[in-house]
Protein backbone atom coordinates (compact mmCIF):
# COMPACT_ATOMS: atom_id res chain seq x y z
CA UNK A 1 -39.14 -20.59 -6.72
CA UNK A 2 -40.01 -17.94 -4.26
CA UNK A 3 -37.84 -15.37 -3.75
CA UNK A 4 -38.57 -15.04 0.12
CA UNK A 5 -36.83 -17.42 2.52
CA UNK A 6 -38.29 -17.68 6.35
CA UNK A 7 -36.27 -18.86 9.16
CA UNK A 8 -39.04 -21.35 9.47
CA UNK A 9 -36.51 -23.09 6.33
CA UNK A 10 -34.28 -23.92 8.61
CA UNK A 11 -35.51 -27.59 9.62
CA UNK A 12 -35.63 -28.38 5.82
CA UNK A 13 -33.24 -25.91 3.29
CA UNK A 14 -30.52 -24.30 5.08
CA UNK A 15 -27.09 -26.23 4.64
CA UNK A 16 -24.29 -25.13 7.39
CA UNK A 17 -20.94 -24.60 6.04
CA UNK A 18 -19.67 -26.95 8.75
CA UNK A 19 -21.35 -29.58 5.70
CA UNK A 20 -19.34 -28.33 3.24
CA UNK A 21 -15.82 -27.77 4.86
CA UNK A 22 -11.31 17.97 -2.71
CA UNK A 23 -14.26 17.90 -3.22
CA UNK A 24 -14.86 13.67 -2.59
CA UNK A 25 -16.44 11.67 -5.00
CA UNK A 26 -19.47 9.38 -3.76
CA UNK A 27 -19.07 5.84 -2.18
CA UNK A 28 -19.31 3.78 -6.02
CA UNK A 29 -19.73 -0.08 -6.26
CA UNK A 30 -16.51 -1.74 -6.07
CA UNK A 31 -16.95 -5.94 -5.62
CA UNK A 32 -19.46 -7.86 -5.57
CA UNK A 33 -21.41 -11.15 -6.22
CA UNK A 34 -25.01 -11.21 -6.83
CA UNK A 35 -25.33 -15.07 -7.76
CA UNK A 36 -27.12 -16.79 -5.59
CA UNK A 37 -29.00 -20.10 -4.51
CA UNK A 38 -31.82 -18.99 -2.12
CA UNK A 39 -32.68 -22.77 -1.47
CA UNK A 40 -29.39 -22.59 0.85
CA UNK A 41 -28.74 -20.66 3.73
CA UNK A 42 -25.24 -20.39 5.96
CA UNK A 43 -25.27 -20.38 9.47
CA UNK A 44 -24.43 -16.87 11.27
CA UNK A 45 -24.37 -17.73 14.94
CA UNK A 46 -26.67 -20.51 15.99
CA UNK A 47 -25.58 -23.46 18.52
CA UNK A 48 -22.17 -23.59 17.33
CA UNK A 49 -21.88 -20.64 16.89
CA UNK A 50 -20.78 -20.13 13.12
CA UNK A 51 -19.06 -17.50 11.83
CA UNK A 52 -18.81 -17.64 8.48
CA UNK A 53 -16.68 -15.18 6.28
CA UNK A 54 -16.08 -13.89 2.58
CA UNK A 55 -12.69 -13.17 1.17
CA UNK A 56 -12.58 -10.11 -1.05
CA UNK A 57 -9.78 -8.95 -3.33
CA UNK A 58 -11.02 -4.97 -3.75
CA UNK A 59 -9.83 -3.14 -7.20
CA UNK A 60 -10.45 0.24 -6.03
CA UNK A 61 -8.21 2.43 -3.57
CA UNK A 62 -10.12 4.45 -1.16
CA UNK A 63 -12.51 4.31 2.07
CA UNK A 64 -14.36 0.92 2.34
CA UNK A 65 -17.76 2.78 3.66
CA UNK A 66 -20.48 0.35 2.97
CA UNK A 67 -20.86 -3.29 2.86
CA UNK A 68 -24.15 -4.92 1.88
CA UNK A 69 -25.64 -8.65 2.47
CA UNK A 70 -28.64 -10.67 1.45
CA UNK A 71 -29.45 -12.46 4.77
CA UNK A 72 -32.18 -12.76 6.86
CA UNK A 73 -32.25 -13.05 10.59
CA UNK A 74 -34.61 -15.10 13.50
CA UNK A 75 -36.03 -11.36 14.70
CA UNK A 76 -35.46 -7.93 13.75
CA UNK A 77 -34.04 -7.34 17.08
CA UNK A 78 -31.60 -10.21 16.64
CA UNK A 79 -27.88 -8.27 16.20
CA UNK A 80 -25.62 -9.06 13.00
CA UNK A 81 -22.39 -7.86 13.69
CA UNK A 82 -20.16 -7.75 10.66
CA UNK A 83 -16.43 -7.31 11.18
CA UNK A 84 -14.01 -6.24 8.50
CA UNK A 85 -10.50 -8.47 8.77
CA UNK A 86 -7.41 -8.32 6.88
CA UNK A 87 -6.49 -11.01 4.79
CA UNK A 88 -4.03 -13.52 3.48
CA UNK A 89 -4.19 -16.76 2.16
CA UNK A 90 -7.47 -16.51 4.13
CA UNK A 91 -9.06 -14.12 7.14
CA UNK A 92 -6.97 -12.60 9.27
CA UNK A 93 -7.43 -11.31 12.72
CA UNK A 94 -6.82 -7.70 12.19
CA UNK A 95 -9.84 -5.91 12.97
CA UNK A 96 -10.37 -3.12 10.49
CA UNK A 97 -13.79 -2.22 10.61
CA UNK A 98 -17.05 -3.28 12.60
CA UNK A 99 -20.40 -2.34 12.88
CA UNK A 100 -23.61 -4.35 14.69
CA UNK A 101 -27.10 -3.81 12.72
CA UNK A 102 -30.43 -4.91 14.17
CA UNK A 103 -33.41 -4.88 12.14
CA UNK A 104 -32.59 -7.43 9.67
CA UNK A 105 -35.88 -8.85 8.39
CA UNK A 106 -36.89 -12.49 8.57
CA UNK A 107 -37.25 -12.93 5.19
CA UNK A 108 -34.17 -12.95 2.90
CA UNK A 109 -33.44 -9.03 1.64
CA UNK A 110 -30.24 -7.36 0.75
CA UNK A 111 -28.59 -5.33 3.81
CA UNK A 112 -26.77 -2.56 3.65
CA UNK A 113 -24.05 -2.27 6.51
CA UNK A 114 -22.33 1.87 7.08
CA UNK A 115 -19.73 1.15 8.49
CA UNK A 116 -18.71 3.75 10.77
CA UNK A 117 -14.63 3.36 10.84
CA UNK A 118 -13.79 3.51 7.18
CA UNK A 119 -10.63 1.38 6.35
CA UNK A 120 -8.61 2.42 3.98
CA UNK A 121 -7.74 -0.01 1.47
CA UNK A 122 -5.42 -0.07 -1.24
CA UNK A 123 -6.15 -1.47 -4.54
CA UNK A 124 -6.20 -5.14 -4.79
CA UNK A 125 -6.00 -5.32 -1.23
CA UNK A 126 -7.39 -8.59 0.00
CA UNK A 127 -9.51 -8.53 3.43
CA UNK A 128 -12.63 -10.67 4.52
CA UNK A 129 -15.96 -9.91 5.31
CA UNK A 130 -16.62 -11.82 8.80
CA UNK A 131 -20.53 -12.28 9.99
CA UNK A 132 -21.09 -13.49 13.65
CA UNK A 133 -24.16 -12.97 15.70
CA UNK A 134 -25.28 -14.18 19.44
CA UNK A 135 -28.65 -15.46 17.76
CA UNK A 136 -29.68 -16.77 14.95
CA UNK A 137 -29.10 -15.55 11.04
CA UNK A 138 -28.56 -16.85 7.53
CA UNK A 139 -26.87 -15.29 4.52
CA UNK A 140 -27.02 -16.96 1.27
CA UNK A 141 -24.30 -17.44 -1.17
CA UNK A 142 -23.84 -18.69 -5.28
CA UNK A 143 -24.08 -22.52 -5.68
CA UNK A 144 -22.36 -24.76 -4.34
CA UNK A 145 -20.56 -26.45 -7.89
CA UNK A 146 -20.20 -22.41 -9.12
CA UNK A 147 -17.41 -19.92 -8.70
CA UNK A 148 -19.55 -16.74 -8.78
CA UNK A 149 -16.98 -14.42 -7.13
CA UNK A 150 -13.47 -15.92 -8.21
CA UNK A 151 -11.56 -13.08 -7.18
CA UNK A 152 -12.40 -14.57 -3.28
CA UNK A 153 -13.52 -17.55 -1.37
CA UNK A 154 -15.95 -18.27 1.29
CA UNK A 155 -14.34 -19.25 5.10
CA UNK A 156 -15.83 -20.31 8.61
CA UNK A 157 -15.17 -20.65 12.07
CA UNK A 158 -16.74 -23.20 14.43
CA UNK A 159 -17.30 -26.88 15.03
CA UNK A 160 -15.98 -29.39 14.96
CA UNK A 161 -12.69 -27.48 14.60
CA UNK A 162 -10.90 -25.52 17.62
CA UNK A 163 -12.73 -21.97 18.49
CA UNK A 164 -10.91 -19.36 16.25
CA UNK A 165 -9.76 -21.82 13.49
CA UNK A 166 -10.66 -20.20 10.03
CA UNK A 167 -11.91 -23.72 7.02
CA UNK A 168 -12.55 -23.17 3.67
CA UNK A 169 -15.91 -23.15 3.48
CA UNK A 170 -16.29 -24.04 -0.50
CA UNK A 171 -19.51 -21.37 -0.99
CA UNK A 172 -18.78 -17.72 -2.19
CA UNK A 173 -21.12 -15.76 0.17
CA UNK A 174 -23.50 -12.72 -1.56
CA UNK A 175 -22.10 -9.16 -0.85
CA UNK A 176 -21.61 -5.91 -2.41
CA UNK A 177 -18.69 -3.64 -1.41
CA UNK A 178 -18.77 0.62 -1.96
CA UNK A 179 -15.68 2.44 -1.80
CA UNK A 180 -14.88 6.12 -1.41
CA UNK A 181 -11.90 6.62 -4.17
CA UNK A 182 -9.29 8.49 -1.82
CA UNK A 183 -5.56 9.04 -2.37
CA UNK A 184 -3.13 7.83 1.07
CA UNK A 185 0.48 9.15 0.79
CA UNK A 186 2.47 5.58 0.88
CA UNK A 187 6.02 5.68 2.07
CA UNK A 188 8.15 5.60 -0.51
CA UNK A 189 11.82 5.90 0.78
CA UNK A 190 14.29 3.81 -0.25
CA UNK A 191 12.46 2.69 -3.03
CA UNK A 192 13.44 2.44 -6.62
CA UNK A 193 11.43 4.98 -9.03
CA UNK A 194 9.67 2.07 -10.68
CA UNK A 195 8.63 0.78 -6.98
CA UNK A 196 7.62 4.42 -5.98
CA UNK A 197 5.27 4.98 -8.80
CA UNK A 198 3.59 1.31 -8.55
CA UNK A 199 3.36 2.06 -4.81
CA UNK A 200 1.99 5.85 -5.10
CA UNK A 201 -0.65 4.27 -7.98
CA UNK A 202 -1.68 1.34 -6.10
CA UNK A 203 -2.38 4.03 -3.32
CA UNK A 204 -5.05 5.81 -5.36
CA UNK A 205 -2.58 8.87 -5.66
CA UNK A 206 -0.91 9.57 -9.25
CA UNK A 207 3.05 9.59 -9.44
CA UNK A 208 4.01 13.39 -9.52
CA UNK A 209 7.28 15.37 -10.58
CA UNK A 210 10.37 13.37 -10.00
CA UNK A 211 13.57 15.18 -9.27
CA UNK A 212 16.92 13.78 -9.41
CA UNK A 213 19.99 14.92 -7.11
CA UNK A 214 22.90 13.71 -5.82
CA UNK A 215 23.51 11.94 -2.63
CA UNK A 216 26.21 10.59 -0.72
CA UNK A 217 24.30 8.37 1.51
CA UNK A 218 21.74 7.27 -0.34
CA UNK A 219 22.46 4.74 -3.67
CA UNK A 220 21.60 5.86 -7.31
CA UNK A 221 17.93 5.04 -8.40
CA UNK A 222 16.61 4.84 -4.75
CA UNK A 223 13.82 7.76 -3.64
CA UNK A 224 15.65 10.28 -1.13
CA UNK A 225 12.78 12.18 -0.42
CA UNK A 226 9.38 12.61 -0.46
CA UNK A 227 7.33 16.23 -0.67
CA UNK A 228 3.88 14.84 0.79
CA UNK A 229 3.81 13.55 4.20
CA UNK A 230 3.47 9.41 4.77
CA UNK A 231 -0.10 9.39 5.63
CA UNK A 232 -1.98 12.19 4.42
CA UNK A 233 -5.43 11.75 2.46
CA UNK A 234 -5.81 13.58 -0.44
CA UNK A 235 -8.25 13.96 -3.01
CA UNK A 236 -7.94 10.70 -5.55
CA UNK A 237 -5.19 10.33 -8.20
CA UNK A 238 -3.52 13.35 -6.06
CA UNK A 239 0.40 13.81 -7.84
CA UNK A 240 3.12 12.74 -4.80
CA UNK A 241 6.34 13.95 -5.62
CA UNK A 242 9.58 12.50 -4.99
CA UNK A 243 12.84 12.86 -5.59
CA UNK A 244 15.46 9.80 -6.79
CA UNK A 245 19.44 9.76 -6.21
CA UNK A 246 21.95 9.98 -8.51
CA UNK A 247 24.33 8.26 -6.73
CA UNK A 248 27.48 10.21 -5.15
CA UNK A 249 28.32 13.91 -7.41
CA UNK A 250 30.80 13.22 -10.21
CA UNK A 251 34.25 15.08 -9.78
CA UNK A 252 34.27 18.44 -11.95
CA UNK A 253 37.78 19.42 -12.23
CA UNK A 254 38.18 22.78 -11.17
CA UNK A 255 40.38 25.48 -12.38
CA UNK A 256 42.81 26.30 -9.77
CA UNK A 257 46.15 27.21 -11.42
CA UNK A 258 47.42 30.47 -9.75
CA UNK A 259 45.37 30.07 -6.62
CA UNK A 260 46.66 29.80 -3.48
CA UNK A 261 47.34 26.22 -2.32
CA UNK A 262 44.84 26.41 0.42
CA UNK A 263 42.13 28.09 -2.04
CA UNK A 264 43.19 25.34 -4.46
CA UNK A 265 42.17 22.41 -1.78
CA UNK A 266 39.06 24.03 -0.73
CA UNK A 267 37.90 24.27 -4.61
CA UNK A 268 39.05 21.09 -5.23
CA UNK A 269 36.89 19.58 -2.16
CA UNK A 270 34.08 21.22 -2.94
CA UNK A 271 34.10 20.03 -6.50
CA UNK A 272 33.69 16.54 -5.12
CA UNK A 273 37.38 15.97 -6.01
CA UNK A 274 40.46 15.19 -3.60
CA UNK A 275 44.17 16.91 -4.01
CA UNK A 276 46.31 13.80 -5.08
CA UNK A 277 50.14 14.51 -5.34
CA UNK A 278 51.14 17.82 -4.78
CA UNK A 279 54.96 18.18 -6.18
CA UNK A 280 57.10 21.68 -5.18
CA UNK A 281 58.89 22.84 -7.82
CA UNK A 282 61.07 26.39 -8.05
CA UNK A 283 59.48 29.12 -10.40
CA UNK A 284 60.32 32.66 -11.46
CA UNK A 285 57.06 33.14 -12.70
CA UNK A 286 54.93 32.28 -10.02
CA UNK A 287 54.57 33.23 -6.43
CA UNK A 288 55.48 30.95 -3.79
CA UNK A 289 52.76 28.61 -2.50
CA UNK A 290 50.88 29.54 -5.55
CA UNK A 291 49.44 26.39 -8.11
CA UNK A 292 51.47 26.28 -11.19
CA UNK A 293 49.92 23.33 -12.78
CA UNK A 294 47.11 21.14 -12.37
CA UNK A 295 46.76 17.57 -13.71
CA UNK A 296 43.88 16.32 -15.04
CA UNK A 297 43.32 19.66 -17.11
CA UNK A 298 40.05 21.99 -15.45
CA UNK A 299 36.51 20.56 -16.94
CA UNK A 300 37.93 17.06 -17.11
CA UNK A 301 35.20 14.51 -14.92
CA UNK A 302 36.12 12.02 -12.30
CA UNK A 303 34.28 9.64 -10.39
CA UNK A 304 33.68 11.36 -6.98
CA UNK A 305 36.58 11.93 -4.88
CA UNK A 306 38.50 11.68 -8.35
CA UNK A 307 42.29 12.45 -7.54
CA UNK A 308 43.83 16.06 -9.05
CA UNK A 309 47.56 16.46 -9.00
CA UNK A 310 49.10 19.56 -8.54
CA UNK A 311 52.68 21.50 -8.60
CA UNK A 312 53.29 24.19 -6.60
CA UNK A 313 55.66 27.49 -6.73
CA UNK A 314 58.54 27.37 -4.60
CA UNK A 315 59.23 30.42 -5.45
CA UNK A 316 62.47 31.89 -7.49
CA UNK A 317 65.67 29.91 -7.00
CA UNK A 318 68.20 31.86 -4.56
């Protein structure tokens, strides 16, 4: 079998899907699928037109910079324009990327698409690979009774369904994807630690020192706060750290026998405690107004807001 396919194939071999239903490290090869059937060519553009479409689930986090394609195309003026969509259960219509190449031989070669806006993607991201054109191309994919790429699927748009309408198409299409490893600061408030560190990973950052504090408006094991900015790119498997609550501050009992009862409250509040009863009772020993006894004992710990009693000097009896 030759390994160069001519448009002039077109009458005889090509099959339309609408048949089948710091410093930064270099761009590396993420995904791709290599296996293919050059007897069988898909549709890009044409009378319909066709656009057909690749899912992809990427494994590395980082800058989607390259993408590239084994078609072939009527002329080498004829424009490919390959769009980069988010994904779901199949192609979305988020636009992440795109980038129109002319020059595409008319025999079948691999293509290799820059693209100029480079998406960010986190690992195992799912997004599609979308190829329309206002002439005529082909790109070729693995068999047709073969899952070469089972980490994705092959999709189309065009007749007979409505303009717009993503099928199943039931062909992986060829395609190799580069990425630029790069870390992107995730938000991670309000998150549990376990859900901040899958998060910050998944991210292409690394999970960095975690400090723990206490916080009355946040609940225990949720991230209060985050040192590096939602958003900023850093250099890959950059540390993010975060800080988790510990809930609202146990009461520490405070020592406030012989204090003043307005010294006593203030140390009391600021221990995270609250005064509970405060009884008056006549003393020769202590001064009037001052705290005679405390109850629980100084040291003992409360849950916050715990309650400490207290008896205060009346003074000496008259």
């Amino acid at each position: 079998m030759r390994n160069k396919k001519s448009v002039a194939l077109l009458a005889l071999g090509v099959v339309s899907l609408l048949l089948a239903g710091g410093a930064l490290a270099a761009p590396e090869l993420d995904q791709q699928q290599t296996t293919l059937d050059e007897t069988v060519g898909v549709v890009v553009g044409g009378s319909g037109p066709q656009i057909p479409a690749q899912r992809v689930r990427g494994g590395i986090a980082g800058l989607l910079t390259q993408v590239d394609l084994p078609v072939l195309c009527e002329t080498s003026s004829t424009p490919l324009v390959v769009r980069i969509l988010d994904s779901g259960a199949g192609p979305g219509t988020n636009v992440l990327a795109t980038q129109t190449v002319t020059g595409v031989s008319d025999e079948l070669e691999w293509k290799s698409v820059a693209l100029p806006v480079q998406p960010f993607l986190p690992a195992e991201t799912q997004f599609a690979i979308a190829l329309s054109s206002p002439g005529l191309c082909l790109v070729f994919g693995g068999p047709f009774d073969a899952n070469p790429y089972p980490r994705g699927d092959g999709w189309y748009q065009g007749p007979p369904n409505p303009p717009g309408v993503w099928a199943p198409g039931g062909l992986d299409l060829g395609f190799k994807t580069y990425v630029e490893r790069m870390c992107k600061v995730p938000s991670i408030l309000g998150l549990s630690q376990e859900e901040a560190q899958g998060l910050i990973e998944a991210q292409g950052c690394a999970a960095g020192t975690v400090r723990r504090m206490y916080s009355s408006t946040v609940a225990q094991g949720q991230v209060i706060s985050q040192e590096q900015a939602e958003g900023t790119m850093l250099a890959p498997r950059s540390a993010v750290n975060f800080a988790v609550s510990l809930g609202l501050r146990p009461c520490s009992v405070p020592s406030v026998r012989g204090k003043k009862l307005s010294a006593a409250r203030s140390a009391i509040t600021k221990a995270a405690c609250r005064v509970g009863k405060v009884k008056r009772v006549r003393s020769r020993k202590v001064k009037r107004g001052r705290v005679i006894s405390q109850s629980p004992k100084a040291g003992k710990s409360l849950p916050n807001l715990g309650k400490v009693n207290l008896v205060v000097s009346r003074g000496s009896a008259r």
